[in-house]
C-alpha atoms as a PDB file:
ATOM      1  CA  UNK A   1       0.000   0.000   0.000  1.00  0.00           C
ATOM      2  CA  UNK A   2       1.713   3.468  -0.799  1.00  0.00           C
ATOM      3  CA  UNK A   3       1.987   5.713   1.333  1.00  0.00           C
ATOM      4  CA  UNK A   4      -0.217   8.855   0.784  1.00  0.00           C
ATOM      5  CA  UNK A   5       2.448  11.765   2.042  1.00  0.00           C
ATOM      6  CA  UNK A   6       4.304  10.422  -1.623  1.00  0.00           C
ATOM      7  CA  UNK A   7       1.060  11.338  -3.918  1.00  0.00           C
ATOM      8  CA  UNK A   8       0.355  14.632  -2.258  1.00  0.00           C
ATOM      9  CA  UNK A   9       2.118  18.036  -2.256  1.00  0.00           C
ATOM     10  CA  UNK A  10       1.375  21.736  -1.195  1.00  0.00           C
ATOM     11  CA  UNK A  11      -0.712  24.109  -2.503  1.00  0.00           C
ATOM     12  CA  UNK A  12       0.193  27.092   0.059  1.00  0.00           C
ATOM     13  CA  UNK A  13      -0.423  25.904   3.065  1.00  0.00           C
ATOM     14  CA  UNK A  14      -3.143  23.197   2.443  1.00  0.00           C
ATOM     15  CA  UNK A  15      -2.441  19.145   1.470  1.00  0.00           C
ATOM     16  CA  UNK A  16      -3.585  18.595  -2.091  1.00  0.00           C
ATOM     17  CA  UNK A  17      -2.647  15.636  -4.256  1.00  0.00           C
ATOM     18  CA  UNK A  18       0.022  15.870  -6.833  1.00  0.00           C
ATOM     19  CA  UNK A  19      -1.723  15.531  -9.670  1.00  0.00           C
ATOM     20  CA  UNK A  20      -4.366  18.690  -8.501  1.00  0.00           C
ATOM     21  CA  UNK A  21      -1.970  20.821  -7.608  1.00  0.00           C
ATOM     22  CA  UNK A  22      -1.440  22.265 -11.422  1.00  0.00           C
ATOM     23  CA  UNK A  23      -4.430  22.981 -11.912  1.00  0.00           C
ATOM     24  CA  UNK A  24      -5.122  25.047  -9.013  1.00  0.00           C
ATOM     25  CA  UNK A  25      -2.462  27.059  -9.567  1.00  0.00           C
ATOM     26  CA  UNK A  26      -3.564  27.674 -13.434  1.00  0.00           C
ATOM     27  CA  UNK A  27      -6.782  29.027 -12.003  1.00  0.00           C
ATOM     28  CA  UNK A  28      -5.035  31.455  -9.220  1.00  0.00           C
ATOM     29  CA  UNK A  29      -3.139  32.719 -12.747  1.00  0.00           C
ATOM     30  CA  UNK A  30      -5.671  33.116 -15.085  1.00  0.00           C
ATOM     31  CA  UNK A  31      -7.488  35.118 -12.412  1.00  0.00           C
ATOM     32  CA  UNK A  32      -4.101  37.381 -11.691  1.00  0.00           C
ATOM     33  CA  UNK A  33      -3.279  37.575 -15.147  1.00  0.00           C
ATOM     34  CA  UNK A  34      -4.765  40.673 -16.144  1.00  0.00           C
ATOM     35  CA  UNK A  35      -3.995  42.735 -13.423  1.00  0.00           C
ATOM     36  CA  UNK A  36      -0.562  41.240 -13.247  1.00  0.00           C
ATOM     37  CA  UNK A  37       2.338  43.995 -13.891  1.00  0.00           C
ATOM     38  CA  UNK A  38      -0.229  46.510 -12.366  1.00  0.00           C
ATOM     39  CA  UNK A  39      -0.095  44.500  -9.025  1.00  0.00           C
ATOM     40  CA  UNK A  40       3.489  43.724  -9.269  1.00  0.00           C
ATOM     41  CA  UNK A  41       4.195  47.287  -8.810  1.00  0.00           C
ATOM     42  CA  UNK A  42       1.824  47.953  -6.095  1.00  0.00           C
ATOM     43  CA  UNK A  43       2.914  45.433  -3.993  1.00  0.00           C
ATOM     44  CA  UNK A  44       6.764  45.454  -4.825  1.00  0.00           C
ATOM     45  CA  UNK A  45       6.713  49.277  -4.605  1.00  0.00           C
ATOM     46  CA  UNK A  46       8.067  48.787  -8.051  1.00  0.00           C
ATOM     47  CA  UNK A  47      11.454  47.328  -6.703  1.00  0.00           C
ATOM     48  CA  UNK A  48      10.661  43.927  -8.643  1.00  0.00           C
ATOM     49  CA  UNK A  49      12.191  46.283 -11.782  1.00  0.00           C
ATOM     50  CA  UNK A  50      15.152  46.478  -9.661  1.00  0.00           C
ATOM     51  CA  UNK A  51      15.703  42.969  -8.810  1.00  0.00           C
ATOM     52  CA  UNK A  52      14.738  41.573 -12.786  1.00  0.00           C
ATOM     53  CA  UNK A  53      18.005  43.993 -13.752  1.00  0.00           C
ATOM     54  CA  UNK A  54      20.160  42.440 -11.515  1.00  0.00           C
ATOM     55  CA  UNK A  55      19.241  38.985 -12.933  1.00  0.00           C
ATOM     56  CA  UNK A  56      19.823  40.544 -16.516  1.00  0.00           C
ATOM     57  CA  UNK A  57      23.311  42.677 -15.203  1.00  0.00           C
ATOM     58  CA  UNK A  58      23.982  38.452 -13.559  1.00  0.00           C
ATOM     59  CA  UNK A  59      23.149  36.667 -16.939  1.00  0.00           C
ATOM     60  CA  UNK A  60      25.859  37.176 -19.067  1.00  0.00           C
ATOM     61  CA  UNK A  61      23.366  36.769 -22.115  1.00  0.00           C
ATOM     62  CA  UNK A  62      25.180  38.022 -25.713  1.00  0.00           C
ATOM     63  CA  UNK A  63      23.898  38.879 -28.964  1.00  0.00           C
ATOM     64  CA  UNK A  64      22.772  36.056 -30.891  1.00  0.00           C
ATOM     65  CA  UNK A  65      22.187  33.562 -27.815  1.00  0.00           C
ATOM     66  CA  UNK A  66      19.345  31.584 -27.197  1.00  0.00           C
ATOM     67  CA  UNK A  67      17.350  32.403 -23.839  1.00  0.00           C
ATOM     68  CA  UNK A  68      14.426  30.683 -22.394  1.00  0.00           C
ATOM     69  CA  UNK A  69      12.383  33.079 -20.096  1.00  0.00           C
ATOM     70  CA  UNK A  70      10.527  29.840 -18.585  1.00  0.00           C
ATOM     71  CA  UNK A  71       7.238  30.759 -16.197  1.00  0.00           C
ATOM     72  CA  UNK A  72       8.117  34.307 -18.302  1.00  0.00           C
ATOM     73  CA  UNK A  73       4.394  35.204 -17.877  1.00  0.00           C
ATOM     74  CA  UNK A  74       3.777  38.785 -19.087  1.00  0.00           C
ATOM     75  CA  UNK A  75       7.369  39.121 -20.407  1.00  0.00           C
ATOM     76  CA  UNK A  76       9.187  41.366 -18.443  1.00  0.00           C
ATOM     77  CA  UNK A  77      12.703  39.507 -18.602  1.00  0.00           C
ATOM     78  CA  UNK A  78      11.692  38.659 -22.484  1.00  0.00           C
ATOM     79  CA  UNK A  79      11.277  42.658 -23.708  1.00  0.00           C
ATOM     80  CA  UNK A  80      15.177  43.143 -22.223  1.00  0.00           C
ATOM     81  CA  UNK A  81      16.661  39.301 -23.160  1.00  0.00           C
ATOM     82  CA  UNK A  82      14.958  40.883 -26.889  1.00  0.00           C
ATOM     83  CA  UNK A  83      17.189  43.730 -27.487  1.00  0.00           C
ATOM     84  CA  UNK A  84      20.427  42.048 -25.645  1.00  0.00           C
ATOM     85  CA  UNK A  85      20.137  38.530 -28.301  1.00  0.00           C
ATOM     86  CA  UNK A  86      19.104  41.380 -31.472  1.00  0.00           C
ATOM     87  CA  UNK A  87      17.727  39.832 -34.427  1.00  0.00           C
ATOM     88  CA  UNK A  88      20.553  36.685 -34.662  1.00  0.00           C
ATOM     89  CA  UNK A  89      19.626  35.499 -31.284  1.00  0.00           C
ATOM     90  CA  UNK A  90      16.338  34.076 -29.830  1.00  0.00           C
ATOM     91  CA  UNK A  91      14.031  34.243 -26.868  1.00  0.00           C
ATOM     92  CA  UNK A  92      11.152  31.976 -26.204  1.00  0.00           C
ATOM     93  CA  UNK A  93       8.867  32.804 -23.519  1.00  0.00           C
ATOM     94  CA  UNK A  94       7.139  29.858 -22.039  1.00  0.00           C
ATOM     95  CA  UNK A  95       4.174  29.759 -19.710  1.00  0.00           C
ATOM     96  CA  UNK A  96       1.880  26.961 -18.175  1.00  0.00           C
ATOM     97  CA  UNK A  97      -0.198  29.104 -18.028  1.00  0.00           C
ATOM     98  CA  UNK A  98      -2.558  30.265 -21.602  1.00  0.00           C
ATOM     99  CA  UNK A  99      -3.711  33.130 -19.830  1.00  0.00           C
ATOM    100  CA  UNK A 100      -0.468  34.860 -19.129  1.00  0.00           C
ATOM    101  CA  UNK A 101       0.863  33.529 -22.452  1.00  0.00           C
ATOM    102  CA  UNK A 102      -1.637  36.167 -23.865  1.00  0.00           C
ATOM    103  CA  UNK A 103      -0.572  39.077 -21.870  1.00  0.00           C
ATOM    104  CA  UNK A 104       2.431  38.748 -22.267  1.00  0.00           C
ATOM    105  CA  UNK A 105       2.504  38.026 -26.135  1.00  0.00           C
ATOM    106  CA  UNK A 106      -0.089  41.295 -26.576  1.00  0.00           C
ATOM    107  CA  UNK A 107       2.217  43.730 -24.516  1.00  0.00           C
ATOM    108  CA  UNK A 108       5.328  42.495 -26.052  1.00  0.00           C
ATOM    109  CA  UNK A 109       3.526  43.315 -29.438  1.00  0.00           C
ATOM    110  CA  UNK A 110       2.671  46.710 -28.724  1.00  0.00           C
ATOM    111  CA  UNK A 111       6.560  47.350 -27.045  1.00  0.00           C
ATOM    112  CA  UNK A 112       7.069  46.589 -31.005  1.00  0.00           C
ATOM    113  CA  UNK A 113       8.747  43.283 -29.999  1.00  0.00           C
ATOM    114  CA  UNK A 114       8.254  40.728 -32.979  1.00  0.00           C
ATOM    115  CA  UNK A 115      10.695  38.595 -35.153  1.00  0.00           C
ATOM    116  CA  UNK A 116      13.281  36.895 -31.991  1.00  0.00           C
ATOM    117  CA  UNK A 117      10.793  36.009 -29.729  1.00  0.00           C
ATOM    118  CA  UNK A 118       8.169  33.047 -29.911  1.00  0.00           C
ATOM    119  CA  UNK A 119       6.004  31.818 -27.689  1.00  0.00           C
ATOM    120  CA  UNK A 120       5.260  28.317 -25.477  1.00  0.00           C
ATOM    121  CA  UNK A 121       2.881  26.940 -23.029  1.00  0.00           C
ATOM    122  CA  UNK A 122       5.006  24.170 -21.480  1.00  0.00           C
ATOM    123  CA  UNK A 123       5.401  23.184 -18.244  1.00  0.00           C
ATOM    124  CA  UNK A 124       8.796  23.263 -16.506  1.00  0.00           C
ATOM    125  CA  UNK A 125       9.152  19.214 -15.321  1.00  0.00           C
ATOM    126  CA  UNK A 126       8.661  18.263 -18.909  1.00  0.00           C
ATOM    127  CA  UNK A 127      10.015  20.675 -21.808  1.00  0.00           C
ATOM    128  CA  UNK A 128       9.213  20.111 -25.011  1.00  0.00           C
ATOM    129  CA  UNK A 129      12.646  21.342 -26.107  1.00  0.00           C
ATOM    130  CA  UNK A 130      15.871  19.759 -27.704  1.00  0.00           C
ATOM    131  CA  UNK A 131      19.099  18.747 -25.415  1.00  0.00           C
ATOM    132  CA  UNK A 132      22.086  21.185 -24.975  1.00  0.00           C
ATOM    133  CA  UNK A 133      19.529  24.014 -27.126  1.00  0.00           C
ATOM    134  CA  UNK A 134      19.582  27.400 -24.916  1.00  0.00           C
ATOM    135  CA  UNK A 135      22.691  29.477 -23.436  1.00  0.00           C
ATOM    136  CA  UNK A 136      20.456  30.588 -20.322  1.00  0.00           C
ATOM    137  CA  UNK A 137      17.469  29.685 -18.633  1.00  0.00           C
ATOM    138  CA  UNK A 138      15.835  32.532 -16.349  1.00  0.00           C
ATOM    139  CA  UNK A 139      12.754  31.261 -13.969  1.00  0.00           C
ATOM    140  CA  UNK A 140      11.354  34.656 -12.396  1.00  0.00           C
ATOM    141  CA  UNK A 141       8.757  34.226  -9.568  1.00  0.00           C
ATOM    142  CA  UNK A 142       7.719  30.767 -10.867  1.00  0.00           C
ATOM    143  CA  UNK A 143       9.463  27.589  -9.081  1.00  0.00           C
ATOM    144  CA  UNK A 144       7.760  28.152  -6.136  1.00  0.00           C
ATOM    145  CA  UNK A 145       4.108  27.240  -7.952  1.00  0.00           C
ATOM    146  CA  UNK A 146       5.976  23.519  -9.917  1.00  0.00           C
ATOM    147  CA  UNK A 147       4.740  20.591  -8.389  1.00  0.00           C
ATOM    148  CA  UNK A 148       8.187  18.547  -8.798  1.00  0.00           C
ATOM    149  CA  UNK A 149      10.867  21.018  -8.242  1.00  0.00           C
ATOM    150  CA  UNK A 150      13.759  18.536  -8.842  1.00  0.00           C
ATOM    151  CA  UNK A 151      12.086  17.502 -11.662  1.00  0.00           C
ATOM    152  CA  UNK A 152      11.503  20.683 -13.068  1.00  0.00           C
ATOM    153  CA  UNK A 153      15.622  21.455 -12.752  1.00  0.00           C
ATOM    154  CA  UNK A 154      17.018  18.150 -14.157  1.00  0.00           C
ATOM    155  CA  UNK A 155      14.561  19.540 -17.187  1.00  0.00           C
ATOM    156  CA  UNK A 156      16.448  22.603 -17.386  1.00  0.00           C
ATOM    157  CA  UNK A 157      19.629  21.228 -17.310  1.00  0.00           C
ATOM    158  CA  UNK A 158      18.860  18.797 -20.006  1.00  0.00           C
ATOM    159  CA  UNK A 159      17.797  21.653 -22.355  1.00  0.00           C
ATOM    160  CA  UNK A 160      20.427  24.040 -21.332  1.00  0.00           C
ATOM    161  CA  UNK A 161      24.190  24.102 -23.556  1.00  0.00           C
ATOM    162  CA  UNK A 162      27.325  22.992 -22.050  1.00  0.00           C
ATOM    163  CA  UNK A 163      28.389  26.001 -20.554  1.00  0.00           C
ATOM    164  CA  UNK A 164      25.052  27.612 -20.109  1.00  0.00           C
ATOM    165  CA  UNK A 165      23.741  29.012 -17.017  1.00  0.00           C
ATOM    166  CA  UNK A 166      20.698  28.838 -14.892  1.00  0.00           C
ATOM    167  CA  UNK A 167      19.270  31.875 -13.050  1.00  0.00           C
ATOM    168  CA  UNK A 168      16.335  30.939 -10.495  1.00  0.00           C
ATOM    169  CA  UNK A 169      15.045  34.896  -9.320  1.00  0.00           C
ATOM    170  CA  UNK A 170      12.553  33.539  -6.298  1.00  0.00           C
ATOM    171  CA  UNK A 171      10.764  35.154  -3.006  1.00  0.00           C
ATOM    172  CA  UNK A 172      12.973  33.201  -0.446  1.00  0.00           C
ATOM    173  CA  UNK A 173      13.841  34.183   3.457  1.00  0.00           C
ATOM    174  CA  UNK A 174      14.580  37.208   4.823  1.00  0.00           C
ATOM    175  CA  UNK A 175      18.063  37.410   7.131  1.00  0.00           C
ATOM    176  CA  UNK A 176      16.757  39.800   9.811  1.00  0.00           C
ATOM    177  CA  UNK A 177      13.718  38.821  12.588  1.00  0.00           C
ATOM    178  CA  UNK A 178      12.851  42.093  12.308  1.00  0.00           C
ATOM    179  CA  UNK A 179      12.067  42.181   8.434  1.00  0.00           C
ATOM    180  CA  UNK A 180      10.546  38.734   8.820  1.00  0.00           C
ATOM    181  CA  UNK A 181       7.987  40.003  11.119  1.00  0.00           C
ATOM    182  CA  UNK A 182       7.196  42.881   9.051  1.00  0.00           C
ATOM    183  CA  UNK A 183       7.241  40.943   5.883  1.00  0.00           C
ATOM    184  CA  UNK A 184       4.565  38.441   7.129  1.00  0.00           C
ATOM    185  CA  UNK A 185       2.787  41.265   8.671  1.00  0.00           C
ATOM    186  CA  UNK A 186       2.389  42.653   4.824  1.00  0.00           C
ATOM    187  CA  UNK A 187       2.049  39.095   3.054  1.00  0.00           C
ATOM    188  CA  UNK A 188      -0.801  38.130   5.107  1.00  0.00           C
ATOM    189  CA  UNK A 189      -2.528  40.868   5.993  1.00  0.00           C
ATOM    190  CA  UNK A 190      -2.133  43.797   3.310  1.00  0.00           C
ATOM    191  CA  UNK A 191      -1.518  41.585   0.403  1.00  0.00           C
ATOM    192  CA  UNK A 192      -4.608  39.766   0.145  1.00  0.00           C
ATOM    193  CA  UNK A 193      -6.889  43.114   0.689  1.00  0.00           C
ATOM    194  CA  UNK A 194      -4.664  45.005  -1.820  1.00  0.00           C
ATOM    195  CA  UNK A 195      -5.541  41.826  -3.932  1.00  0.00           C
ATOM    196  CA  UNK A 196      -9.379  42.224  -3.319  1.00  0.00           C
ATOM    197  CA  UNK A 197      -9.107  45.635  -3.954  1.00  0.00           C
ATOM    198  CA  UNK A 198      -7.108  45.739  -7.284  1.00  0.00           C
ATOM    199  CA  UNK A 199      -7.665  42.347  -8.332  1.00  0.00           C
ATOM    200  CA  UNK A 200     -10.752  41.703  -7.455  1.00  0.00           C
ATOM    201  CA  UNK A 201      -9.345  38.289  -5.576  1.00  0.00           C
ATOM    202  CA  UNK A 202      -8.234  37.817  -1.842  1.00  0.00           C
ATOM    203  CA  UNK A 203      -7.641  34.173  -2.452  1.00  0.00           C
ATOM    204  CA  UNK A 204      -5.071  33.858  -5.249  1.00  0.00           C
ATOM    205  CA  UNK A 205      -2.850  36.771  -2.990  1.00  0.00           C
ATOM    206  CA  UNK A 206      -3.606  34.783  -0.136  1.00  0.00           C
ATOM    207  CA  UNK A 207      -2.089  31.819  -2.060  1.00  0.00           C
ATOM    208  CA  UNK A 208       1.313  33.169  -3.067  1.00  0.00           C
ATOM    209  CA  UNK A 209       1.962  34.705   0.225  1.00  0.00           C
ATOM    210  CA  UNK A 210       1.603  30.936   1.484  1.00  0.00           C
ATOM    211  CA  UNK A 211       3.493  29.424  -1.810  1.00  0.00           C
ATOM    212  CA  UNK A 212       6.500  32.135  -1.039  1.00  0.00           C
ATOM    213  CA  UNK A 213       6.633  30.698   2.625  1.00  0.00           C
ATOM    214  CA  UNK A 214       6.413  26.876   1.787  1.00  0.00           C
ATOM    215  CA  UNK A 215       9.408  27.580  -1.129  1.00  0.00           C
ATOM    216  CA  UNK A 216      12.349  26.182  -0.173  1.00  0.00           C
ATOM    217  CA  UNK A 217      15.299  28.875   1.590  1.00  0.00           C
ATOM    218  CA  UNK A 218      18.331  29.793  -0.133  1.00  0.00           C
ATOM    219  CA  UNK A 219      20.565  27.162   1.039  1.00  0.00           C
ATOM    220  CA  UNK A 220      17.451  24.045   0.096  1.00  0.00           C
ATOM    221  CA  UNK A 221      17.440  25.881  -3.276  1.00  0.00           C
ATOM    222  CA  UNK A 222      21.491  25.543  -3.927  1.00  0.00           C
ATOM    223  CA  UNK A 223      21.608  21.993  -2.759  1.00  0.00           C
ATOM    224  CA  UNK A 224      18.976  21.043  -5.161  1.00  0.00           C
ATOM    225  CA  UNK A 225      20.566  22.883  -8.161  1.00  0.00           C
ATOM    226  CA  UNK A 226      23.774  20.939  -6.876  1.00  0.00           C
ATOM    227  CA  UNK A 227      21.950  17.463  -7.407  1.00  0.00           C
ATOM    228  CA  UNK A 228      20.379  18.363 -10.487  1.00  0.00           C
ATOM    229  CA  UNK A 229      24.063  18.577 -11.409  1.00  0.00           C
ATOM    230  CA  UNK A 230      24.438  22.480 -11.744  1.00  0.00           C
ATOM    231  CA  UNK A 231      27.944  23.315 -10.796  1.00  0.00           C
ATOM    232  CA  UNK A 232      29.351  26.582  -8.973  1.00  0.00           C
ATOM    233  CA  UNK A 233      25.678  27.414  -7.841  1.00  0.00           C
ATOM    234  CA  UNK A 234      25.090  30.232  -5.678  1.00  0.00           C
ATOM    235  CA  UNK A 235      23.038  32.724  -4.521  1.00  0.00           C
ATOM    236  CA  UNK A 236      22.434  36.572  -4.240  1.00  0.00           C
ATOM    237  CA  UNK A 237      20.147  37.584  -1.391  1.00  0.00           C
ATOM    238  CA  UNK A 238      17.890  40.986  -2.584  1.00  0.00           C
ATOM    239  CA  UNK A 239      15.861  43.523  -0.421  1.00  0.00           C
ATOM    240  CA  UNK A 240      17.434  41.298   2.784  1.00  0.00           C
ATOM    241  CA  UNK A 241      16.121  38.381   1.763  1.00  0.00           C
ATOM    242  CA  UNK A 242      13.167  38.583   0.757  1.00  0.00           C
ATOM    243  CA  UNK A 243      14.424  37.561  -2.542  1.00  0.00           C
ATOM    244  CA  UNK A 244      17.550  35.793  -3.504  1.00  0.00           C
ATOM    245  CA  UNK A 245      18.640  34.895  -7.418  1.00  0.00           C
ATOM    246  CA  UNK A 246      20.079  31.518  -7.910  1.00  0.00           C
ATOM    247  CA  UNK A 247      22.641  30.724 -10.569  1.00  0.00           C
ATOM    248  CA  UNK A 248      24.047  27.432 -11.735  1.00  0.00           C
ATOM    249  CA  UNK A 249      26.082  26.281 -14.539  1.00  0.00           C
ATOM    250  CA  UNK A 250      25.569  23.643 -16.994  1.00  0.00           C
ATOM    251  CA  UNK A 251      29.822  22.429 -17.718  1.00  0.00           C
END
């Protein structure tokens, strides 16, 4: 008889079964996704700008590379990785998620972004790309919400060049009590109201603040890039903390 702690995962801070949990967090997303970048800023006092340069200043990315912006959403990462790879290179922003495929595709389109960028819904423990195929793989605010983390980075490494590098920008744990207490303070009780008030939806915001505190801390994160075979991982902590960027090479 298996044991039923194998077959079930989280989905913030309830119990669900594995094969639920995707699904849930599609519908959260296609109920965010149009208010999206608008509640980024609110609720990042726009400093999630801040913290996507670093990731591009930390990604080394060249013209004419290949990039996959994977749980890209509404394209953020994608618009820069666009002008940095020019017309030679190549960007494909992939989503699970249809609903913030469109976003993203429609604003890119009016930013006048067209010809090096192409769009996938694929989800990150399976990719529906070649071996050894990209020079860098960026995962922005979306490892938290995979199902099968380590399955999701032995994917990436498969797809990823010899050489290429990983960068993993994730809400992780902040290094001083005192911002901890303030930062749960906000998550759980000024998030989800700015959510109902913006959004229209308490309950998704009430589900990442509990996804960012079930995601593993920056030293978990490292040691599973480590056995997914990434070599000289480490980590960056942002804002004291609150976020850290991962990066891991593919030799």
């Amino acid at each position: 008889m298996s044991n039923q702690s194998e077959n079930t995962t989280h989905f913030g801070f309830k119990t669900v079964q594995e094969d639920t949990k995707a699904d849930l967090v599609a519908d959260v997303f296609h109920s965010v996704a149009a208010k999206y970048d608008v509640m980024n800023d609110v609720l990042s006092m726009g400093v999630h700008r801040v913290w996507k340069r670093f990731t591009i200043d930390c990604s080394g990315i060249r013209k004419g590379q290949k990039v996959l912006d994977l749980a890209g959403g509404t394209g953020d990462l994608t618009a820069k990785f666009s002008r940095i790879v020019g017309q030679t290179g190549q960007v494909t922003l992939a989503d699970i998620n249809d609903s913030m495929l469109k976003v993203g595709r429609s604003k890119l389109r009016d930013l006048g972004i067209v010809g090096n960028v192409s769009y996938v819904q694929a989800n990150a423990e399976e990719l529906p790309f070649p071996d050894n195929h990209f020079d860098l793989i960026t995962i922005a605010f979306g490892l938290r919400n995979v199902t099968d983390k380590d399955k999701a980075l032995a994917s990436m490494y498969r797809v990823l060049k010899p050489g290429g590098r990983l960068l993993v920008l994730e809400f992780s744990k902040p290094l001083y009590k005192p911002l901890s207490k303030f930062y749960d303070f906000y998550s759980f009780n000024v998030l989800p109201k700015l959510g109902k008030l913006i959004a229209n939806d308490s309950e998704s915001y009430q589900y990442l603040a509990e996804s960012i505190r079930m995601h593993p801390c920056q030293e978990t994160l490292k040691e599973m890039m480590n056995s997914a075979n990434f070599e000289g991982s480490e980590y960056f902590n942002l804002s004291g903390g609150i976020v850290a960027l991962h990066r891991g090479y593919k030799y």
